[in-house]
PDB file of N, CA and C in Angstrom:
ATOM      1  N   UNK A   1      -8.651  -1.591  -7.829  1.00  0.00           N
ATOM      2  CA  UNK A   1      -8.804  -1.480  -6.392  1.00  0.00           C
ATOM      3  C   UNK A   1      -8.354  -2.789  -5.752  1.00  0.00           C
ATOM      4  N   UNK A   2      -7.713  -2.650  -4.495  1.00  0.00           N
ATOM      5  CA  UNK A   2      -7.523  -3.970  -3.919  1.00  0.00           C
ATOM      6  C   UNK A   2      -7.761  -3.701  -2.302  1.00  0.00           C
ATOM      7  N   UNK A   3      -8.444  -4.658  -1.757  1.00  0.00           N
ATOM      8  CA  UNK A   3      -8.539  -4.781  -0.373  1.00  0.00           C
ATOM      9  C   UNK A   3      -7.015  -5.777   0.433  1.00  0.00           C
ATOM     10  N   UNK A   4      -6.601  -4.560   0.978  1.00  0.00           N
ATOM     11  CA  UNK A   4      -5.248  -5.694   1.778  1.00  0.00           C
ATOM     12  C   UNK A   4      -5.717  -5.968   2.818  1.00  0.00           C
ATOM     13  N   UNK A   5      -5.779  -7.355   2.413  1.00  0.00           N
ATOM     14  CA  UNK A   5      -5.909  -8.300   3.292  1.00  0.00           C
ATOM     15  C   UNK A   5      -4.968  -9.498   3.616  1.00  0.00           C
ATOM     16  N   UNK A   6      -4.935 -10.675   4.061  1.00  0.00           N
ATOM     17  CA  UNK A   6      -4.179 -11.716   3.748  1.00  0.00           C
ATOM     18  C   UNK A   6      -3.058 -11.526   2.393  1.00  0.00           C
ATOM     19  N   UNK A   7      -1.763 -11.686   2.721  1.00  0.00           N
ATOM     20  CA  UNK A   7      -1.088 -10.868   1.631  1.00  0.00           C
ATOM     21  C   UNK A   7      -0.594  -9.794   1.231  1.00  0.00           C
ATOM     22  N   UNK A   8      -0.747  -9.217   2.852  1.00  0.00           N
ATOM     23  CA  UNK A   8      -0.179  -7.757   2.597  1.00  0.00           C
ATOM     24  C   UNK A   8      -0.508  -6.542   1.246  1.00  0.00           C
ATOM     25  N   UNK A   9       0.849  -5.839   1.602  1.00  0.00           N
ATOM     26  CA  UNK A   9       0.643  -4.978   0.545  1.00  0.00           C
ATOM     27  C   UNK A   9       1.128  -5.137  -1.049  1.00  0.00           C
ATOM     28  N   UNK A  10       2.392  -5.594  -0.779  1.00  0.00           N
ATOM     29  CA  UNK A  10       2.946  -6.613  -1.757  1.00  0.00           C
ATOM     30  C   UNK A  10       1.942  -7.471  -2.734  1.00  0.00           C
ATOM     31  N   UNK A  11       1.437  -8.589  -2.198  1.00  0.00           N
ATOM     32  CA  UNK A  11       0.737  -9.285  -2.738  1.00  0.00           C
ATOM     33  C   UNK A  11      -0.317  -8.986  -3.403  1.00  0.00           C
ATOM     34  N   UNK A  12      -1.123  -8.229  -2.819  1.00  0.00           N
ATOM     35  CA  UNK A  12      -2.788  -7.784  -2.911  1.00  0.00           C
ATOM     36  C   UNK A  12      -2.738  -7.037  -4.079  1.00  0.00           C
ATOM     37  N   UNK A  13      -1.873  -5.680  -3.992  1.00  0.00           N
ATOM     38  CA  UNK A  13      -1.845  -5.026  -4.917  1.00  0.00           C
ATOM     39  C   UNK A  13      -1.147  -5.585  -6.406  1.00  0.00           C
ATOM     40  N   UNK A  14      -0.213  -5.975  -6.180  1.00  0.00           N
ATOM     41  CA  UNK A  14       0.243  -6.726  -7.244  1.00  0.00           C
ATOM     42  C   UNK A  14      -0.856  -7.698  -8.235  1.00  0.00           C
ATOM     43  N   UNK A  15      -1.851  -8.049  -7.683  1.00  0.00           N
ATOM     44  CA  UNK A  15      -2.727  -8.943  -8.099  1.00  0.00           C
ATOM     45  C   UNK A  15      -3.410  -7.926  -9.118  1.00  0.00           C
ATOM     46  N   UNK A  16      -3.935  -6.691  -8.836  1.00  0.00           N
ATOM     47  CA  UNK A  16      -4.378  -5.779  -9.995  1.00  0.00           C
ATOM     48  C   UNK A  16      -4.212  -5.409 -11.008  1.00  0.00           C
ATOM     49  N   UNK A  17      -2.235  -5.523 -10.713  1.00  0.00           N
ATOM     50  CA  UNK A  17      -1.761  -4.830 -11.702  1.00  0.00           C
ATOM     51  C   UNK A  17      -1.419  -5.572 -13.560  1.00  0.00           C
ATOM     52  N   UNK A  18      -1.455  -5.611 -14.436  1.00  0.00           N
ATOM     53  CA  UNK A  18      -1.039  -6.135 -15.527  1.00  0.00           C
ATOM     54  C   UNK A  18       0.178  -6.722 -15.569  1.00  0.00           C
ATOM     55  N   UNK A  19       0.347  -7.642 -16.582  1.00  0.00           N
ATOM     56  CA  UNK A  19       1.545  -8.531 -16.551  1.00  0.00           C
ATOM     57  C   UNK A  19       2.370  -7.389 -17.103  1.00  0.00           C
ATOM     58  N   UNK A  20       3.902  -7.382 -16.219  1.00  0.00           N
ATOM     59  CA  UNK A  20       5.287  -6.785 -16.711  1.00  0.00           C
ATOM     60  C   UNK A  20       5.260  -5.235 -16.151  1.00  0.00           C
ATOM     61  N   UNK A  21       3.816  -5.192 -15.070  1.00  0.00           N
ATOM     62  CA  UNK A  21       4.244  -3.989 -14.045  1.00  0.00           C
ATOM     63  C   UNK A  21       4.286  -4.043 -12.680  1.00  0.00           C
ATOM     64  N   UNK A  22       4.640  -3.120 -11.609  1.00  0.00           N
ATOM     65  CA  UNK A  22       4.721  -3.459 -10.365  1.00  0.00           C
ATOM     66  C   UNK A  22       4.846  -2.002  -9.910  1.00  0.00           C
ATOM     67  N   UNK A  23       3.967  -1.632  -8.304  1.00  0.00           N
ATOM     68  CA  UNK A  23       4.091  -0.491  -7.718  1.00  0.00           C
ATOM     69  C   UNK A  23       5.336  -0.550  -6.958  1.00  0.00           C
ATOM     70  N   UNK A  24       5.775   0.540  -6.795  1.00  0.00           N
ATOM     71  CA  UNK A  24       6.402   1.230  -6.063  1.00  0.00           C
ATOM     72  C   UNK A  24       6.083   1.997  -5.076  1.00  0.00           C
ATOM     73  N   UNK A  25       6.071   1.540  -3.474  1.00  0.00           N
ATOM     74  CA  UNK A  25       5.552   2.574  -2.615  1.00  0.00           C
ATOM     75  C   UNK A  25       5.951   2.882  -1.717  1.00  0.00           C
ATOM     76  N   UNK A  26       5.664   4.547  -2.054  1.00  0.00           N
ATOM     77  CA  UNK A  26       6.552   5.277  -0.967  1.00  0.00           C
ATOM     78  C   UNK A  26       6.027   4.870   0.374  1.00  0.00           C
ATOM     79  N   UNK A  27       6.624   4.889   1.633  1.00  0.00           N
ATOM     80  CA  UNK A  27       5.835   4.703   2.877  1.00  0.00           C
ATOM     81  C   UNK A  27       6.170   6.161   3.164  1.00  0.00           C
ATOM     82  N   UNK A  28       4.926   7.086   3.144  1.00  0.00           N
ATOM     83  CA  UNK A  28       4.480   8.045   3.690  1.00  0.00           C
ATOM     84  C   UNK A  28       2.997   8.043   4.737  1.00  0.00           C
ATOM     85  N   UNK A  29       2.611   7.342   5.084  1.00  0.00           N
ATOM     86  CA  UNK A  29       1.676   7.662   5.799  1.00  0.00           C
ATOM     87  C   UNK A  29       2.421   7.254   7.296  1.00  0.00           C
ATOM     88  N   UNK A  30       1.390   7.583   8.222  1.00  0.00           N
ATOM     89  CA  UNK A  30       1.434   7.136   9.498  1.00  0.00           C
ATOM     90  C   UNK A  30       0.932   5.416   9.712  1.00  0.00           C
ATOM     91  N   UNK A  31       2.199   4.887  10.342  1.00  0.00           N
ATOM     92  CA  UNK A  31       1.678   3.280   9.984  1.00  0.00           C
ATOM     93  C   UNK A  31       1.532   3.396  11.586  1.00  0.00           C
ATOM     94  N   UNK A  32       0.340   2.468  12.318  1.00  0.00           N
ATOM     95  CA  UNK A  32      -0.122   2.074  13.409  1.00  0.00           C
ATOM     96  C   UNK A  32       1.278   1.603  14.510  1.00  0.00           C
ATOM     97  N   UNK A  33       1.256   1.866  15.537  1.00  0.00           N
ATOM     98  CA  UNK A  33       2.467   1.114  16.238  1.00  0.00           C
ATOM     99  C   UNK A  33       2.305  -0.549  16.203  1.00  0.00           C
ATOM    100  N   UNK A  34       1.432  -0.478  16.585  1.00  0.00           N
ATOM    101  CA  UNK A  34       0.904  -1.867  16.553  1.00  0.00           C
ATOM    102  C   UNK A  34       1.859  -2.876  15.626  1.00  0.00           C
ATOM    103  N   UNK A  35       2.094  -2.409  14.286  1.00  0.00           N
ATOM    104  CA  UNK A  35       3.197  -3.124  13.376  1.00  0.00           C
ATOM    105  C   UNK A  35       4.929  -2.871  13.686  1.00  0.00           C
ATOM    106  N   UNK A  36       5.195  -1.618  14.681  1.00  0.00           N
ATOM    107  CA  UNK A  36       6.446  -1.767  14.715  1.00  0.00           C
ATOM    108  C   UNK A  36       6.848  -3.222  15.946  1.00  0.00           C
ATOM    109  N   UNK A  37       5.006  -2.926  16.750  1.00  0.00           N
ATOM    110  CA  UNK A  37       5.915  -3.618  18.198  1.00  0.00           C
ATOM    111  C   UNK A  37       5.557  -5.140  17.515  1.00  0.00           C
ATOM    112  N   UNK A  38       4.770  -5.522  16.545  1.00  0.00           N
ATOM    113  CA  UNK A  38       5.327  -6.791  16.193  1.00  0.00           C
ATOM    114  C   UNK A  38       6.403  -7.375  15.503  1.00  0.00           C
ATOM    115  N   UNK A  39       6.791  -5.989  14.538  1.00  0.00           N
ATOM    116  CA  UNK A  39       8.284  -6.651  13.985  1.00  0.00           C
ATOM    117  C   UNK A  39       9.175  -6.966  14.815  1.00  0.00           C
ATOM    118  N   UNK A  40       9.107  -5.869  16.114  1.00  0.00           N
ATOM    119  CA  UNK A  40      10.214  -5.979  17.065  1.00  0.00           C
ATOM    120  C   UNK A  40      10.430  -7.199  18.073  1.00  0.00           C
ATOM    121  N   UNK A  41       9.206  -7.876  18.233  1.00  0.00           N
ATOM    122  CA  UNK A  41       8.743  -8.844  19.227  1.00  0.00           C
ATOM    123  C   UNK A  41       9.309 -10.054  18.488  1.00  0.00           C
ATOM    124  N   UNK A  42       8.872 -10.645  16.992  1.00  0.00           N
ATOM    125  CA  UNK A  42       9.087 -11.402  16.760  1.00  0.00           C
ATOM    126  C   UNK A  42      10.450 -10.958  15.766  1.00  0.00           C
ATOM    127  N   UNK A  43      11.025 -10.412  15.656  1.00  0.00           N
ATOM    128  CA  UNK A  43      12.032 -10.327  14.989  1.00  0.00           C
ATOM    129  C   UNK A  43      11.931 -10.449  13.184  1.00  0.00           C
ATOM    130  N   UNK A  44      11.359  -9.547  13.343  1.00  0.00           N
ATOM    131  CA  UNK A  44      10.064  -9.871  11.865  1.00  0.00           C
ATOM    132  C   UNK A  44      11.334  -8.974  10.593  1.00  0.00           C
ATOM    133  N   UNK A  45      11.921  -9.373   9.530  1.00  0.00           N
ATOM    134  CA  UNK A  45      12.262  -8.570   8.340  1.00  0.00           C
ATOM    135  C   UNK A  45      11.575  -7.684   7.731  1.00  0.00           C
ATOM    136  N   UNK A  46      11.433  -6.448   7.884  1.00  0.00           N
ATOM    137  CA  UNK A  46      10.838  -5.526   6.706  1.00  0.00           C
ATOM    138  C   UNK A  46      10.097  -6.074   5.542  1.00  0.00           C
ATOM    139  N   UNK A  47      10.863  -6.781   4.965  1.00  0.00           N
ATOM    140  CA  UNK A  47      10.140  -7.834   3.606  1.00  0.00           C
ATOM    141  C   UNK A  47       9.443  -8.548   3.893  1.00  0.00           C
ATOM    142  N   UNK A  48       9.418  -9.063   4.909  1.00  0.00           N
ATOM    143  CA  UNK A  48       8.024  -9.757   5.723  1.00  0.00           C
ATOM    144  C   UNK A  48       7.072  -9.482   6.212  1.00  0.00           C
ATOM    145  N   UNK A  49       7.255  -8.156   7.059  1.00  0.00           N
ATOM    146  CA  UNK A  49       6.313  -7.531   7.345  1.00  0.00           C
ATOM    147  C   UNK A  49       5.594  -6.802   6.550  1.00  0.00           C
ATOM    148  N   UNK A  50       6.301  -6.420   5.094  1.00  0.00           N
ATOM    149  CA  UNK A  50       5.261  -6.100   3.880  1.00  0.00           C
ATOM    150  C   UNK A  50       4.431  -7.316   3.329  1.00  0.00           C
ATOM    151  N   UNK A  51       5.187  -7.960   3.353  1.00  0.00           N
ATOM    152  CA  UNK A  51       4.242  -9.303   2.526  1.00  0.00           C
ATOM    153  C   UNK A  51       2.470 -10.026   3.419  1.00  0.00           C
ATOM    154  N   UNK A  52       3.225  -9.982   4.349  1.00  0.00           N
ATOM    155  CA  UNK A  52       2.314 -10.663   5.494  1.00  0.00           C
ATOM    156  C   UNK A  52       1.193  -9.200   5.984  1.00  0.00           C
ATOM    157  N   UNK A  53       1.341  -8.391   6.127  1.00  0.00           N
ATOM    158  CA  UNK A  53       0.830  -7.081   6.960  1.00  0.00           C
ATOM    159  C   UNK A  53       0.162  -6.009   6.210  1.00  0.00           C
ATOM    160  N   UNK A  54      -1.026  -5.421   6.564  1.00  0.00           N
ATOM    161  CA  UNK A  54      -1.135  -4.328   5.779  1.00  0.00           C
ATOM    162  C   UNK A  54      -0.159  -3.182   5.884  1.00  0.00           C
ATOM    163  N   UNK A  55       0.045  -3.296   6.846  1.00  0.00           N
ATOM    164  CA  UNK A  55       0.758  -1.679   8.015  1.00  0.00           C
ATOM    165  C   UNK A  55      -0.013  -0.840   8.098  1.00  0.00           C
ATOM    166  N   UNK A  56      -0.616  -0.278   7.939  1.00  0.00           N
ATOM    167  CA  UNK A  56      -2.044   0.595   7.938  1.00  0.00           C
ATOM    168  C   UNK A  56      -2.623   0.869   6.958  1.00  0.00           C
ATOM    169  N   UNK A  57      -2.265   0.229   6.091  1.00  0.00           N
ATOM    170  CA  UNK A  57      -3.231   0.119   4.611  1.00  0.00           C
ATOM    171  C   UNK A  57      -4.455  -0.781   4.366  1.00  0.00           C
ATOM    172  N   UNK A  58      -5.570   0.085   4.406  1.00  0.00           N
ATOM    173  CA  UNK A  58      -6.856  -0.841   4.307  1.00  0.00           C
ATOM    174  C   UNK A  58      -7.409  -1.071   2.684  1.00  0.00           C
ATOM    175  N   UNK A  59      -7.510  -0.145   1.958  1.00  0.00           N
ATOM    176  CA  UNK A  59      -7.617  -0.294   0.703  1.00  0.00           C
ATOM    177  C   UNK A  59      -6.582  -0.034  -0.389  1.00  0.00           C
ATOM    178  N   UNK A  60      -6.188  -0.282  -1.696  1.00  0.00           N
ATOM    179  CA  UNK A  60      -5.513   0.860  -2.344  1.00  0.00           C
ATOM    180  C   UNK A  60      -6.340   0.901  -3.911  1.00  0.00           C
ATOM    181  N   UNK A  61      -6.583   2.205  -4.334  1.00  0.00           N
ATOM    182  CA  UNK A  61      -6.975   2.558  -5.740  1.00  0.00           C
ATOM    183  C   UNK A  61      -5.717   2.705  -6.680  1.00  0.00           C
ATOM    184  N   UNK A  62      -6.014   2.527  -7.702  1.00  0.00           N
ATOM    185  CA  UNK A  62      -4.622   2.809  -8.833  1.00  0.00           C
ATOM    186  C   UNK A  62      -5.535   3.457  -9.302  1.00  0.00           C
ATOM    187  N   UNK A  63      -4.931   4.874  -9.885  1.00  0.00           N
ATOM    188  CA  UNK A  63      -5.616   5.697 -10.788  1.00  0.00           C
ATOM    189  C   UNK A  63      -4.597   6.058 -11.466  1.00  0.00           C
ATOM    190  N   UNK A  64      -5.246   7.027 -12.703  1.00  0.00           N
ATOM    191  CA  UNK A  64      -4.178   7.962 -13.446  1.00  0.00           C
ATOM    192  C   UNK A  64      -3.660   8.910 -12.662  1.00  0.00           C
ATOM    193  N   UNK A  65      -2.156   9.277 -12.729  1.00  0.00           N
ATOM    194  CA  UNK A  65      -1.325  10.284 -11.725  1.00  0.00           C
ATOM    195  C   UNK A  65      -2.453  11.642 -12.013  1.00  0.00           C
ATOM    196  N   UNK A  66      -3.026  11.570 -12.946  1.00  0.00           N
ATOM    197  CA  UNK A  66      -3.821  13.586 -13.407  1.00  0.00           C
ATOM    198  C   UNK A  66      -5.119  13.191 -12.212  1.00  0.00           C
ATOM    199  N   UNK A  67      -5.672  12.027 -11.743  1.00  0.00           N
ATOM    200  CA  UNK A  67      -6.731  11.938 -10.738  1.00  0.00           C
ATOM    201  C   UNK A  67      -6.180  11.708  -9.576  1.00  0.00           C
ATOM    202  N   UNK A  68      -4.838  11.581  -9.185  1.00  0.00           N
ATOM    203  CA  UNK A  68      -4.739  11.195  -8.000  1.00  0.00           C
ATOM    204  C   UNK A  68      -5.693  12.072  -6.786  1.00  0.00           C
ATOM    205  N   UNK A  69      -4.893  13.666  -6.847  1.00  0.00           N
ATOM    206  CA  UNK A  69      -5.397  14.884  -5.443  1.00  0.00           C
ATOM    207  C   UNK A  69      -6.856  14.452  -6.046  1.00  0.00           C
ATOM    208  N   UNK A  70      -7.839  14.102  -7.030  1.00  0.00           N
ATOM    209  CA  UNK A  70      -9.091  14.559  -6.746  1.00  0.00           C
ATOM    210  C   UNK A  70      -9.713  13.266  -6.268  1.00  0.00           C
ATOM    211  N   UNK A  71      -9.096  11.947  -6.580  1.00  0.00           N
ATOM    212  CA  UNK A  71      -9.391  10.815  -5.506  1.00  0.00           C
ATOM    213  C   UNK A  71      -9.261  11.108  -4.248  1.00  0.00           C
ATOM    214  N   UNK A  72      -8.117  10.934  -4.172  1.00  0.00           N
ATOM    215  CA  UNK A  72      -7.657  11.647  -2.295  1.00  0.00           C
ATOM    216  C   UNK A  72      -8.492  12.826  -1.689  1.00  0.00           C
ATOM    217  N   UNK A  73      -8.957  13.867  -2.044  1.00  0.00           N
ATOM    218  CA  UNK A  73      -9.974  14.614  -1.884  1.00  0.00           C
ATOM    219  C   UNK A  73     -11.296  14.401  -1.543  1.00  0.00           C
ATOM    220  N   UNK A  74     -12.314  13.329  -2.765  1.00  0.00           N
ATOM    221  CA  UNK A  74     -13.295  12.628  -2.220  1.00  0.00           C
ATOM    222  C   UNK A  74     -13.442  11.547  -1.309  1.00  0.00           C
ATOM    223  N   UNK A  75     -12.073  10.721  -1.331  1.00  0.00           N
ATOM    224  CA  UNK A  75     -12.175   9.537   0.222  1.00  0.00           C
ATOM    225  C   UNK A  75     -12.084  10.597   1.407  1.00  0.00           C
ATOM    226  N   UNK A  76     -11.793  11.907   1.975  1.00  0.00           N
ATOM    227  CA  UNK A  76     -11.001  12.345   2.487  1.00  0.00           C
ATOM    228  C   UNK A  76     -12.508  13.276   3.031  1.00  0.00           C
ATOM    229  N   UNK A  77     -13.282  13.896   2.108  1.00  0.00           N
ATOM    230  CA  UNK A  77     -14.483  14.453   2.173  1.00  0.00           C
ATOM    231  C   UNK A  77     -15.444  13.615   2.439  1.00  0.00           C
ATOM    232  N   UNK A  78     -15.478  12.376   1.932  1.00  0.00           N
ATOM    233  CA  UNK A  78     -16.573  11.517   1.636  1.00  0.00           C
ATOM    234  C   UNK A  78     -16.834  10.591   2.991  1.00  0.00           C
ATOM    235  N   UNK A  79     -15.373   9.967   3.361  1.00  0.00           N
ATOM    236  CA  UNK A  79     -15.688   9.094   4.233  1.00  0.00           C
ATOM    237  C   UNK A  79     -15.313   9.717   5.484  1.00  0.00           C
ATOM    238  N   UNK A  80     -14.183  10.420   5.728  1.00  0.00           N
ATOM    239  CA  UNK A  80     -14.168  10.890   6.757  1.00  0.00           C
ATOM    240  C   UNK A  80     -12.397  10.238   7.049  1.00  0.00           C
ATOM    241  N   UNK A  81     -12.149   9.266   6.309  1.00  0.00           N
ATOM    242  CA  UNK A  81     -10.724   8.650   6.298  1.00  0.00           C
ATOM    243  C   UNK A  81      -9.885   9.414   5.571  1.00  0.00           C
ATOM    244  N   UNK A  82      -8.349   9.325   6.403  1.00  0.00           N
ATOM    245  CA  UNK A  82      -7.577   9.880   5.761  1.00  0.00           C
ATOM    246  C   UNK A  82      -6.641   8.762   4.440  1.00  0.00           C
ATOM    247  N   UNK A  83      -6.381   9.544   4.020  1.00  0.00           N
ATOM    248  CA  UNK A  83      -5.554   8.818   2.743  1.00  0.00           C
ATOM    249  C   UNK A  83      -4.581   9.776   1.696  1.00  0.00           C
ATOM    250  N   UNK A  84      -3.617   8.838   1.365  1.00  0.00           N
ATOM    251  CA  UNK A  84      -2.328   9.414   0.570  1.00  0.00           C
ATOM    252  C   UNK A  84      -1.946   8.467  -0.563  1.00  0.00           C
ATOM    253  N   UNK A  85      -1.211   9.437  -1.149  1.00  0.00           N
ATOM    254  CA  UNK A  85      -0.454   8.885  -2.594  1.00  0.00           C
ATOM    255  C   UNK A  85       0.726   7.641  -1.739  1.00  0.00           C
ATOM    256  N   UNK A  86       0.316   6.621  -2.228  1.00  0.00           N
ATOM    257  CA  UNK A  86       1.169   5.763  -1.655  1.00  0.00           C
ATOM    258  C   UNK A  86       2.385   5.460  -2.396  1.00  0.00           C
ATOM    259  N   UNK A  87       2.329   6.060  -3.683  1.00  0.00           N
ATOM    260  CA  UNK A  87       3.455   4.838  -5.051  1.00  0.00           C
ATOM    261  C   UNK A  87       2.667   5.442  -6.252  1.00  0.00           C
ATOM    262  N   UNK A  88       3.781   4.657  -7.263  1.00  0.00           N
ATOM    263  CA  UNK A  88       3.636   4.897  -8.569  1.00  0.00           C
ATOM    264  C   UNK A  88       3.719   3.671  -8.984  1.00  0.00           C
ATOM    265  N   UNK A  89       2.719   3.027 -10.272  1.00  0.00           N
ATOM    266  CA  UNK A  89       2.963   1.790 -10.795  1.00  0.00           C
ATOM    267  C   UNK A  89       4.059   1.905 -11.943  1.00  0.00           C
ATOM    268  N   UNK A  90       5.180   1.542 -12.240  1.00  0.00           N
ATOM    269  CA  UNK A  90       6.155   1.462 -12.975  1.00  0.00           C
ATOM    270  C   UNK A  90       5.987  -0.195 -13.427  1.00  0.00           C
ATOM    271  N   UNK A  91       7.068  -0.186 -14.911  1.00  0.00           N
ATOM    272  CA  UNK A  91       7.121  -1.104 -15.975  1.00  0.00           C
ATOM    273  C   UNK A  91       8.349  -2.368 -14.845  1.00  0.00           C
ATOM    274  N   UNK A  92       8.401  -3.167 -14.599  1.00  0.00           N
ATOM    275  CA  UNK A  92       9.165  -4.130 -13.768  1.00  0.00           C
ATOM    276  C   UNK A  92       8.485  -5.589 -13.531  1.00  0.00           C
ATOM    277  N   UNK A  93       9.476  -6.192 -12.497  1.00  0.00           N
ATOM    278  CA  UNK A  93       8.432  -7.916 -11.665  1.00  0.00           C
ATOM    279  C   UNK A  93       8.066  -7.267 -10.890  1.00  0.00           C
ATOM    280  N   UNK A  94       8.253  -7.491  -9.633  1.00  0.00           N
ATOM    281  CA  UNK A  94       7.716  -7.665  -8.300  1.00  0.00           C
ATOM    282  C   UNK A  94       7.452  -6.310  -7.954  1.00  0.00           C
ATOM    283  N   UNK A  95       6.422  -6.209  -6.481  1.00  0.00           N
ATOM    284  CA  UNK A  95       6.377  -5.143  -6.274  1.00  0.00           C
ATOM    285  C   UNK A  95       7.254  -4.425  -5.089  1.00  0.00           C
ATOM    286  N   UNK A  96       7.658  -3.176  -5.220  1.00  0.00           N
ATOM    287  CA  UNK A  96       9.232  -2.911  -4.451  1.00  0.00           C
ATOM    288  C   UNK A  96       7.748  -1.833  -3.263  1.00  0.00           C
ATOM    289  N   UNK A  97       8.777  -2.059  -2.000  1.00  0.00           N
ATOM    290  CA  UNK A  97       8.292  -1.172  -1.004  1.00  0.00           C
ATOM    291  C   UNK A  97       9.626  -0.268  -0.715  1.00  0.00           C
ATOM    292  N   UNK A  98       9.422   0.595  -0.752  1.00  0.00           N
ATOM    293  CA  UNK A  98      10.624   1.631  -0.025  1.00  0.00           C
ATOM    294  C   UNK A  98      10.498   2.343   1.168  1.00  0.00           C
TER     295      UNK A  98
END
């Protein structure tokens, strides 16, 4: 589990993961405007704005792909928050945003 915080998404999550892997994540959710009108204001890079920003990511779980729908199911029942498959952790360095 990682709380993004300071460090974006990039960073935070990466910190979980084992040496010689890195997520991959899809951007499928709905990200807040709030992050487009600051990239746009300050002239912010994509790669920056992952590193530095959550974008609307408050937590992320890594599970096994066979638990993902029944994680997503209980945050979804449980708390009342929505949430999605963000990525897959694959064998690599760094962590890639797409």
């Amino acid at each position: 589990m990682a709380h993004i915080t300071g460090g974006g998404l990039v960073e935070n999550v990466s910190r979980i993961l084992p040496a010689g892997m890195s997520l991959c994540i899809d951007r499928c959710w709905e990200e807040p405007k709030v992050f487009s009108w600051l990239q746009e204001l300050g002239n912010v890079p994509e790669a920056e704005m992952d590193r530095v920003f959550n974008r609307g990511i408050g937590f992320v779980f890594v599970v096994r792909p066979e638990f993902a729908e029944a994680v997503l199911s209980v945050i979804s029942q449980t708390t009342g928050f929505r949430a999605w498959n963000i990525g897959r952790v694959q064998k690599e360095g760094a962590s890639v945003v797409s």
